[in-house]
Protein backbone atom coordinates (compact mmCIF):
# COMPACT_ATOMS: atom_id res chain seq x y z
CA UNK A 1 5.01 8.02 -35.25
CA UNK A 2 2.50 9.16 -32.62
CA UNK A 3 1.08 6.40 -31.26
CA UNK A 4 -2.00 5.71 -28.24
CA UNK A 5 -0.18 3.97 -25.01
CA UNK A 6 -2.84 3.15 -22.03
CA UNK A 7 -1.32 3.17 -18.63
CA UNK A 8 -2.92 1.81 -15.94
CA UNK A 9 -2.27 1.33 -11.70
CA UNK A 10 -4.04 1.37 -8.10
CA UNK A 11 -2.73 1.65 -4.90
CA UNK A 12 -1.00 4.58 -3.26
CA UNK A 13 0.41 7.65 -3.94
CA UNK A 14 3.73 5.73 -4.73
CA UNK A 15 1.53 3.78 -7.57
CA UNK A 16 0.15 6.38 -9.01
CA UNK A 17 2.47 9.20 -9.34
CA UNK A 18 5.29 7.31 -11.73
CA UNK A 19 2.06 7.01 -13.86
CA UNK A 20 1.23 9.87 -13.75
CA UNK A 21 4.35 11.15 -14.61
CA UNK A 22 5.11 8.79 -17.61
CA UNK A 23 1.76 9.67 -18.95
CA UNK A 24 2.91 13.42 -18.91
CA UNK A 25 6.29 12.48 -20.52
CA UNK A 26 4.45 10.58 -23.22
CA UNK A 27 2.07 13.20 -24.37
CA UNK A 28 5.36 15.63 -24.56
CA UNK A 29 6.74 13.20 -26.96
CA UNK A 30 3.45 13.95 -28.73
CA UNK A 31 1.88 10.35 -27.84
CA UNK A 32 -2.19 9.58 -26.88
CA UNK A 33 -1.61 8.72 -23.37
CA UNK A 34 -4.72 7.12 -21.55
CA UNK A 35 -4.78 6.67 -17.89
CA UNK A 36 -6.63 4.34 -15.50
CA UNK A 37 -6.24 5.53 -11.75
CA UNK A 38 -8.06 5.20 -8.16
CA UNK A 39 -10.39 8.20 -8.19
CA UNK A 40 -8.63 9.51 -4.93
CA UNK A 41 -6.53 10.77 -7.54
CA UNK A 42 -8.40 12.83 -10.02
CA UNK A 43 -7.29 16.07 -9.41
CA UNK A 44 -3.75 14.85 -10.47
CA UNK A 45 -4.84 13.26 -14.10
CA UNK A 46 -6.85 16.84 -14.37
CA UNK A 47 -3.92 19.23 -13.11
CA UNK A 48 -1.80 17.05 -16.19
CA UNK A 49 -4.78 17.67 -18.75
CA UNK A 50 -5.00 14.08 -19.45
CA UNK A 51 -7.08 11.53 -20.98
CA UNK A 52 -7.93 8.82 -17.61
CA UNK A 53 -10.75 6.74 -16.19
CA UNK A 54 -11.03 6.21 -13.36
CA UNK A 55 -11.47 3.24 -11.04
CA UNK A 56 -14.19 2.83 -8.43
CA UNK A 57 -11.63 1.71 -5.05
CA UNK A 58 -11.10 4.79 -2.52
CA UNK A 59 -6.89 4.27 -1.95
CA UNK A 60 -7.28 5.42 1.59
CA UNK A 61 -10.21 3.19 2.63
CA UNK A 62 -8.05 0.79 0.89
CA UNK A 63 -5.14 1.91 3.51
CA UNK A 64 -7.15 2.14 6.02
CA UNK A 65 -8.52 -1.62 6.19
CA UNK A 66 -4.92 -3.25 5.33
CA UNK A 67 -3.44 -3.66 8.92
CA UNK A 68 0.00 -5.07 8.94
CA UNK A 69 1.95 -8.26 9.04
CA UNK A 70 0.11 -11.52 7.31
CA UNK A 71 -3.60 -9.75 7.81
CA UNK A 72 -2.13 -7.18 5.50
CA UNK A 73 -0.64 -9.64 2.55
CA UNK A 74 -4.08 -11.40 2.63
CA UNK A 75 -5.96 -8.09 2.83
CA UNK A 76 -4.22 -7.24 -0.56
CA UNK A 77 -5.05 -10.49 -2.03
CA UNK A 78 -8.52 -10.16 -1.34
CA UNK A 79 -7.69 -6.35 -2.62
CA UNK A 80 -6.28 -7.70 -5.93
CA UNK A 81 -8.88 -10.58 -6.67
CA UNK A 82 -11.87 -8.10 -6.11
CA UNK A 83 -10.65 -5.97 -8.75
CA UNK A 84 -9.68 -8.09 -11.46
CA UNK A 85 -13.23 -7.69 -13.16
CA UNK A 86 -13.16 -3.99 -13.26
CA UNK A 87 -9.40 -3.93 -14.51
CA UNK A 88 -10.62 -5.56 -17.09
CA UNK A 89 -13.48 -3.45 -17.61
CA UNK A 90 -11.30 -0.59 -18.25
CA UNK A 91 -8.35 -1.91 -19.86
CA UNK A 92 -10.37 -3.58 -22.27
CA UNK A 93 -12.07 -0.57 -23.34
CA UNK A 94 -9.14 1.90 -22.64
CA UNK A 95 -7.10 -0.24 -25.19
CA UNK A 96 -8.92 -0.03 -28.50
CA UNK A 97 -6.88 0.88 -31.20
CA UNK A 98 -3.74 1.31 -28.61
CA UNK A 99 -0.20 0.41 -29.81
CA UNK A 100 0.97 -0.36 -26.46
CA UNK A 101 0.19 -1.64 -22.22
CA UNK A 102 1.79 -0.01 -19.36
CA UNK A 103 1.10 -0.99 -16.17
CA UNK A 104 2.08 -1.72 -12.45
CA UNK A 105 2.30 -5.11 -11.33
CA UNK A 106 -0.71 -4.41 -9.67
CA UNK A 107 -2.76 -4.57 -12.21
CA UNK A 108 -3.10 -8.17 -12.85
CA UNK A 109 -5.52 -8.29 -15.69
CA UNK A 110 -3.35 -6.14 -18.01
CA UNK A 111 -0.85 -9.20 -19.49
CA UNK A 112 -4.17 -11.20 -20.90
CA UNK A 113 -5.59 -7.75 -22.17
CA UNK A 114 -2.50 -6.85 -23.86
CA UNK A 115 -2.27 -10.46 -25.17
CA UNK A 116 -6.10 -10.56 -26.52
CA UNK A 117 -5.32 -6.68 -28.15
CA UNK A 118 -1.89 -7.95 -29.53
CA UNK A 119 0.31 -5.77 -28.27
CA UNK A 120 3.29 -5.05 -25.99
CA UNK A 121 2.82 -5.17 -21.98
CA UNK A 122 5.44 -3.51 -19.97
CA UNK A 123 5.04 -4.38 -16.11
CA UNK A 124 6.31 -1.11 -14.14
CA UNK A 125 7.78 -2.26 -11.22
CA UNK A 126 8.73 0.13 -8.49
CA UNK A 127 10.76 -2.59 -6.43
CA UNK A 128 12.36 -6.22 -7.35
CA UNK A 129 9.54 -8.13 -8.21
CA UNK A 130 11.28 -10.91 -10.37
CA UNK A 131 11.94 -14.33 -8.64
CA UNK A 132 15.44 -15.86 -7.77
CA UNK A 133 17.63 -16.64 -5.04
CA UNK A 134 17.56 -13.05 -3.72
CA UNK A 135 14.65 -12.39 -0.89
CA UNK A 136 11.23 -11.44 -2.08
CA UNK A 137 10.39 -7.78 -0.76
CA UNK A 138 7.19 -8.79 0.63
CA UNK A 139 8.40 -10.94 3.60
CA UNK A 140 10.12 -9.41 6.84
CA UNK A 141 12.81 -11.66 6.53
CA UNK A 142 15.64 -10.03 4.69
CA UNK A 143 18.64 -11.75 5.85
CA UNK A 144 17.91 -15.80 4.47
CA UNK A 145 20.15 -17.93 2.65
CA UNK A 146 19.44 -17.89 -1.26
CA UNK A 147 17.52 -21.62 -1.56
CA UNK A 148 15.05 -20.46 1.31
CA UNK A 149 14.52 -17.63 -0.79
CA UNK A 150 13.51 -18.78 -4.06
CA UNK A 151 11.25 -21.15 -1.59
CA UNK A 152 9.55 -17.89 -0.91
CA UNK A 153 9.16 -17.21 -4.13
CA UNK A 154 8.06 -20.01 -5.39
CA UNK A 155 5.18 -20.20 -2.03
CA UNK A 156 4.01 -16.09 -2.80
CA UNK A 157 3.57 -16.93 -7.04
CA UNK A 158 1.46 -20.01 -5.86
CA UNK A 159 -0.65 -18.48 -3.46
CA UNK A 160 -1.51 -15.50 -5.82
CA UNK A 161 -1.98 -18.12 -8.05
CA UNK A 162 -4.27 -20.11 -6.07
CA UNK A 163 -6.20 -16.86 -5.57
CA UNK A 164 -6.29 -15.35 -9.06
CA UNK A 165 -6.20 -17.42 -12.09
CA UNK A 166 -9.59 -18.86 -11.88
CA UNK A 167 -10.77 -15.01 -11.97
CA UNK A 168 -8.36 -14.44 -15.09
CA UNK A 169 -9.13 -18.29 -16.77
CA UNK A 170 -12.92 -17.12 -16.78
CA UNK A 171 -12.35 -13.92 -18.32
CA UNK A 172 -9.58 -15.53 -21.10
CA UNK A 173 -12.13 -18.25 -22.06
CA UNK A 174 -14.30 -14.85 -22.49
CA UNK A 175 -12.11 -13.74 -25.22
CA UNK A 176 -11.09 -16.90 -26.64
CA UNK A 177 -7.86 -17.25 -24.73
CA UNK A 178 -6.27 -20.21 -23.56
CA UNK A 179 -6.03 -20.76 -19.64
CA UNK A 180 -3.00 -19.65 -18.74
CA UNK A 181 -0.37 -21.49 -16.32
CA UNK A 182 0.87 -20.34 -13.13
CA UNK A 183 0.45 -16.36 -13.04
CA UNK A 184 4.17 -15.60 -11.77
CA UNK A 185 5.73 -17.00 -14.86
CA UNK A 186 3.11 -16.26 -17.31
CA UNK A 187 3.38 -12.56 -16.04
CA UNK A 188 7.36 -13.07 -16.36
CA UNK A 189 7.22 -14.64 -19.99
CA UNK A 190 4.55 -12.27 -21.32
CA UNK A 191 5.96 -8.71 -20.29
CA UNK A 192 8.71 -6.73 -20.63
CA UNK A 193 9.60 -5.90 -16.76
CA UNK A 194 10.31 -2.21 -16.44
CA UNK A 195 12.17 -1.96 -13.03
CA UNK A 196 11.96 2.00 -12.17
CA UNK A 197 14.58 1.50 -9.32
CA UNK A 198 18.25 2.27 -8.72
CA UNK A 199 20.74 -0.94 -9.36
CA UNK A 200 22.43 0.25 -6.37
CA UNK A 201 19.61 0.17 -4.10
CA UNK A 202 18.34 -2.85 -5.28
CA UNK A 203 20.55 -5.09 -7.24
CA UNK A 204 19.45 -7.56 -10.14
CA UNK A 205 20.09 -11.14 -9.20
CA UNK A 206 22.60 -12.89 -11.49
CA UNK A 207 19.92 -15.75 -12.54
CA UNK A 208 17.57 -12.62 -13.93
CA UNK A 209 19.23 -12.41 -17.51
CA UNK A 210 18.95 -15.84 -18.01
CA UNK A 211 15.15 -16.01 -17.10
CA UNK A 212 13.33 -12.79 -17.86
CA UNK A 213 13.04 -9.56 -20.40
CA UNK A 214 13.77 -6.71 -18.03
CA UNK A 215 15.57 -3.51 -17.98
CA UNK A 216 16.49 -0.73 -15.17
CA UNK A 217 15.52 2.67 -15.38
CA UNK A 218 16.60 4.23 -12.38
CA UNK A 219 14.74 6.41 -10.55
CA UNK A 220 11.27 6.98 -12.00
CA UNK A 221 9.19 9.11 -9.38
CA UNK A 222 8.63 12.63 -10.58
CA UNK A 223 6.88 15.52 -8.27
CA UNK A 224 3.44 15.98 -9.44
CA UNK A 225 2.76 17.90 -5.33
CA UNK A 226 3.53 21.69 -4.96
CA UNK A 227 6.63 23.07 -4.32
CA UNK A 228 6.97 24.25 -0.19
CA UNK A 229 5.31 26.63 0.93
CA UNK A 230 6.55 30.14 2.22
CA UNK A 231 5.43 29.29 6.44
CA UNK A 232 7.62 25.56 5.80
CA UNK A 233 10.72 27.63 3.86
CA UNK A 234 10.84 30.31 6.78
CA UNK A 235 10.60 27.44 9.31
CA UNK A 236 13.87 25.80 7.25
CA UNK A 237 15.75 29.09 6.98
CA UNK A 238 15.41 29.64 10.91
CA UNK A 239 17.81 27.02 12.15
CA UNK A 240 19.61 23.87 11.67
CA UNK A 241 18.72 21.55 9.11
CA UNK A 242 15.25 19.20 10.76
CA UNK A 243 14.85 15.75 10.69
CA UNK A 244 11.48 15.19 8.29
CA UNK A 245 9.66 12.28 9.49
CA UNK A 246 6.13 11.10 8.43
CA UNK A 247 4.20 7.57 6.98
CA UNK A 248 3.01 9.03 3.64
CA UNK A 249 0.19 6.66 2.71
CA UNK A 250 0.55 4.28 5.20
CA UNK A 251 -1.83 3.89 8.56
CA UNK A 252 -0.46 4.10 11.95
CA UNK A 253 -2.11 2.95 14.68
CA UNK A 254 -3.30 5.39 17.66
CA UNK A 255 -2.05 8.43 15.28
CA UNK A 256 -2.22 10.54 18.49
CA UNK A 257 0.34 8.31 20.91
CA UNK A 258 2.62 8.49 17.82
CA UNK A 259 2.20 12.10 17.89
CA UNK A 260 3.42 12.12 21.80
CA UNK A 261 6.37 9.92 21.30
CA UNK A 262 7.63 11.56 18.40
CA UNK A 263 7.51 14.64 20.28
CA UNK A 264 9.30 13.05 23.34
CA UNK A 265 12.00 11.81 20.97
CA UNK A 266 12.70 15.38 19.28
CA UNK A 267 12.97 16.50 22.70
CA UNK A 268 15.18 14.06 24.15
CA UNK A 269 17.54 14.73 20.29
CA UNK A 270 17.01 18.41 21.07
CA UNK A 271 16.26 18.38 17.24
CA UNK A 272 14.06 20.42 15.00
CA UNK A 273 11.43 18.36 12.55
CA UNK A 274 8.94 18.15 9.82
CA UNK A 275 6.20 16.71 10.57
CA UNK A 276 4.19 14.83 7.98
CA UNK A 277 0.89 14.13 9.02
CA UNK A 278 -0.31 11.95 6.20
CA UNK A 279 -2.98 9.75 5.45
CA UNK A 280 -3.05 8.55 9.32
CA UNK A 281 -3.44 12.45 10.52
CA UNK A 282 -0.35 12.85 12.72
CA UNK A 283 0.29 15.84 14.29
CA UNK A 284 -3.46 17.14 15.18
CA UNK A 285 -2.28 19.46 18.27
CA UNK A 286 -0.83 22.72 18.70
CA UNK A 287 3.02 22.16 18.34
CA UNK A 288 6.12 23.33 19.70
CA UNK A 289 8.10 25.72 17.96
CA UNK A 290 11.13 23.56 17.07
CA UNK A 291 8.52 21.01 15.11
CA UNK A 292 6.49 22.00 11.89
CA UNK A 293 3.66 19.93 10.15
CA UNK A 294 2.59 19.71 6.91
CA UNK A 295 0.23 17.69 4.42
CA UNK A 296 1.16 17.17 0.70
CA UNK A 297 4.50 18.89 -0.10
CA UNK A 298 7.37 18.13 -2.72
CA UNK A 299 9.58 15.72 -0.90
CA UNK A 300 12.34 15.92 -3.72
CA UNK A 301 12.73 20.07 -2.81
CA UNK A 302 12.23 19.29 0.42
CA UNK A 303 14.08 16.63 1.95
CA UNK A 304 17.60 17.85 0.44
CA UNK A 305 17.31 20.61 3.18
CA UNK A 306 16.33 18.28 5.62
CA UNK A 307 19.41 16.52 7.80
CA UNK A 308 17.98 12.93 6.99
CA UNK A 309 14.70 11.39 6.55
CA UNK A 310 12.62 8.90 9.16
CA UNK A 311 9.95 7.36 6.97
CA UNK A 312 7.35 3.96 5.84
CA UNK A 313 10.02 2.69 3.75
CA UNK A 314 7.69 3.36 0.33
CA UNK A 315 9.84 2.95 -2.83
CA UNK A 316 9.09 6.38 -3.65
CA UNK A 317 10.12 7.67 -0.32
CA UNK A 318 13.61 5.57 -0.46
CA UNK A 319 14.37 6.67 -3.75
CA UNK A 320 13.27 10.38 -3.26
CA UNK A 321 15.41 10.18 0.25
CA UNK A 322 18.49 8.79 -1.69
CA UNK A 323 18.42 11.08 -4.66
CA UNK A 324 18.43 13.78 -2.11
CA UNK A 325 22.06 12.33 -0.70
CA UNK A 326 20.55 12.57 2.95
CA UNK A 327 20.78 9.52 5.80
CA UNK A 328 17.49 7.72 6.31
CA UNK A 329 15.61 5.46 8.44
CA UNK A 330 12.64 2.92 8.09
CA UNK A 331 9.69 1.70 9.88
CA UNK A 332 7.64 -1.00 8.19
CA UNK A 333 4.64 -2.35 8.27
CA UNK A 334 3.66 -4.24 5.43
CA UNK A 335 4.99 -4.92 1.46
CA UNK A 336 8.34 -4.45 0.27
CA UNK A 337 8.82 -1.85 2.91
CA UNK A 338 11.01 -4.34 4.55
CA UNK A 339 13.10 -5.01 1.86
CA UNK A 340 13.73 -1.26 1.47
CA UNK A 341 14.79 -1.59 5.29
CA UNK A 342 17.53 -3.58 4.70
CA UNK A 343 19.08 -2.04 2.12
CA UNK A 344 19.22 1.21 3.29
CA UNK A 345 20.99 -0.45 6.55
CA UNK A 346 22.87 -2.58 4.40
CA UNK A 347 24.30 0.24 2.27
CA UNK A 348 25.29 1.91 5.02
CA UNK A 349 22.79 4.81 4.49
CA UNK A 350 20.96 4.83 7.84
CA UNK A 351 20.07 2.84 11.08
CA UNK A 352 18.80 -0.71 11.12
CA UNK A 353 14.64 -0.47 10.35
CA UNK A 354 12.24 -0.57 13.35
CA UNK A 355 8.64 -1.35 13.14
CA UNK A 356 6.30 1.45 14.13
CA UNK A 357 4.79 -1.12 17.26
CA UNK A 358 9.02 -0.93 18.25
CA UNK A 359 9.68 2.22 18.56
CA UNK A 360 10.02 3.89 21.60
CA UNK A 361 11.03 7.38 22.52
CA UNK A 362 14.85 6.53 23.87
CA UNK A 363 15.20 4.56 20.13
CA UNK A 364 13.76 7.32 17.88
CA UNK A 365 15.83 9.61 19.72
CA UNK A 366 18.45 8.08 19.04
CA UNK A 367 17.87 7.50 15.48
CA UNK A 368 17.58 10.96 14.99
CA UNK A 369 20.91 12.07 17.07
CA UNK A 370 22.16 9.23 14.33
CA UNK A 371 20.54 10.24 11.25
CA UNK A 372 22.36 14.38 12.31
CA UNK A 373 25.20 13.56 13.45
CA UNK A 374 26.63 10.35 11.82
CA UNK A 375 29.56 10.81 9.30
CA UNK A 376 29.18 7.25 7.46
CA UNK A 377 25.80 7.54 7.01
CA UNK A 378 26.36 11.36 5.36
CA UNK A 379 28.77 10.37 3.48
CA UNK A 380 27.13 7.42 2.22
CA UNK A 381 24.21 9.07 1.13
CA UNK A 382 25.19 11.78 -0.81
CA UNK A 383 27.93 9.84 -2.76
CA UNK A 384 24.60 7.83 -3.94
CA UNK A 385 22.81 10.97 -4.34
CA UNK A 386 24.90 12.40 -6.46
CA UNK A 387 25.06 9.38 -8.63
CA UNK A 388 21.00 8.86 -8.44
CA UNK A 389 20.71 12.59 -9.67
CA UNK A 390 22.30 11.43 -13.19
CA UNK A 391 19.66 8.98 -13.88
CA UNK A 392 16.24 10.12 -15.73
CA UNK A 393 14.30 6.85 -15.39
CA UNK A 394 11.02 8.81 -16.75
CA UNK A 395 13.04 8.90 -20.22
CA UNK A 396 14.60 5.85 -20.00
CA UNK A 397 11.03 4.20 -19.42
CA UNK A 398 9.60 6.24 -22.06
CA UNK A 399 11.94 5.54 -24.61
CA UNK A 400 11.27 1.43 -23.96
CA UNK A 401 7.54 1.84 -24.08
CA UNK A 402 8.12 3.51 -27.19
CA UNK A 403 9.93 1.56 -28.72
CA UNK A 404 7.36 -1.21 -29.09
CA UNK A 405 9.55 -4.17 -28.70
CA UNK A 406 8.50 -7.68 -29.54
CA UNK A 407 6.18 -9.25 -26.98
């Protein structure tokens, strides 16, 4: 029976398109599906003819001001807290007479609206967001023994909490709610956890089924970008496969040094590239005829022609990178980016990550030699490619929200 489902994110490209995409997949299925999105991304929710609101944040200003390191988990704090009156501005409205709540985890609010609405919340989650012994993605520290771990965890869901809940509380006495405990588990107890990422790139911890109402759904990052262009196909078809390399969403500092040592390192690889310039603008200068730029492009047609894939470390990125079967290697900066690191070194899919501040031109040369010429690392990746290309986590995710189970 057709049935209204809200969906609602902010953040980054790598937010936003999964919702985007659901939404689409929803409306196929002959659903009402209402969006709520950063208005940096209109033209996406118009190009899919759908129903969306949109919030007031700029994602790129947002980008812009969120540094790295500690400045940048406080930064998104601040980020979060700020918003929580206008999430539930939206939500609120956007979820009269809906049958069901899908979200990001960003989107803090949406648990007490769903609750106050009576209906099911699922929390989309684009990397492993549910505490236990295994490292939380957030922190640079990857390689810690299990109880210093759930320490993490247990520090992160009380800091948030510290932050948050008296902006929530105020708003839940609003509607008649109780206060609610700690957010992490009342998040936990009162959605159904969608985790839109591959099992093999990021495992479930054993103590999950004991703890928490979850499910996989694989890969979950549709295209909703244009296909390549003819200049970027005739640059492919004249030579060996390049090495694509770019920062998506994220901000690099002095965009224009970056520029100059990538350069250097292609040089010193004697390797052929995309270049993608991003939200920080790389590229900006006439290049060399080995090296081609580009803005928005579809990274799932393109980066199967590429030879392997240097990159943020985005979930969306990773997966699109994996599905594609070709090596890859990280740079982080900030949010589960680091986590992403490790596991593609840790799978044996790429080079140990490298912070953008670390990189120097003998290193990303090297890494790009690596990411051409390495069997282990090609062999790696395209037996998980080949596996990732069997999943359809937009269905699978679909078919749960759907399904309308018991909240």
């Amino acid at each position: 029976m057709p049935m209204k489902i809200v969906l609602s994110t902010r953040g980054s490209r790598g937010d936003v398109h999964p919702i985007i995409e659901i939404a689409s997949a929803l409306r196929r299925a002959g659903h009402d599906a209402v969006i709520c999105v950063p208005r940096t991304f209109e033209h996406l929710a118009r190009t899919r003819k759908l129903d969306y609101s949109l919030y007031s944040e700029d994602s790129g200003q947002v980008m812009q001001k969120l540094g790295s390191g500690m400045k940048a988990i406080q930064t998104a704090l601040d980020w979060f807290s700020g918003s929580i009156d206008e999430q539930f501005e939206f939500m609120l409205q956007a979820t009269e007479n809906a049958g069901a709540l899908a979200t990001s985890v960003n989107e803090v609010a949406s648990p007490t609206v769903a609750e106050y609405r009576k209906i099911p919340h699922y929390r989309i989650a684009y990397t492993p967001v549910l505490p236990g012994y295994q490292p939380p993605p957030l922190i640079p520290w990857q390689s810690l023994p299990g109880i210093a771990n759930k320490g993490f965890w247990h520090m992160i869901n009380g800091f948030t909490g510290l932050l948050i809940r008296k902006y929530i509380n105020k708003k839940r006495h609003d509607l008649g709610l109780k206060s609610m405990p700690g957010t992490g588990e009342y998040f936990t107890a009162r959605s159904h956890t969608i985790l839109a990422i591959n099992p093999t790139l990021a495992p479930p911890c054993p103590s999950w089924h004991d703890n928490y109402n979850f499910s996989y759904t694989g890969y979950c990052h549709g295209s909703v970008e244009g296909d390549p262009g003819p200049e970027l196909i005739r640059f492919l078809e004249q030579g060996s496969a390049p090495v694509y390399i770019g920062f998506g969403s994220v901000i690099v500092k002095n965009p224009d040094e970056f520029t100059s040592l990538i350069l250097e390192a292609a040089t010193l690889a004697r390797c052929r590239l995309v270049l993608g310039t991003g939200w920080t603008g790389l590229g900006g200068r006439p290049l060399p005829d080995h090296i081609f730029a580009v803005g928005d492009v579809n990274h799932a047609a393109l980066f199967p022609l590429c030879a392997g894939v240097a990159h943020h470390g985005g979930s969306g990125t990773t997966h699109t990178a994996a599905r594609a079967g070709v090596p890859q290697f990280i740079m982080p900066q900030i949010a589960d980016q680091f986590y992403w690191g490790h596991r593609i070194r840790r799978l044996g899919l790429g080079p140990a990550p490298a912070a953008p501040d670390k990189i120097t031109v003998k290193l990303l040369g090297r890494v790009f030699m690596d990411l051409i010429n390495n069997p282990d690392y090609a062999d790696n990746a395209k037996a998980l490619g080949e596996n990732m290309r069997h999943e359809n986590g937009i269905r699978k995710t679909v078919e749960i929200i759907i399904s309308s189970g018991t909240v």
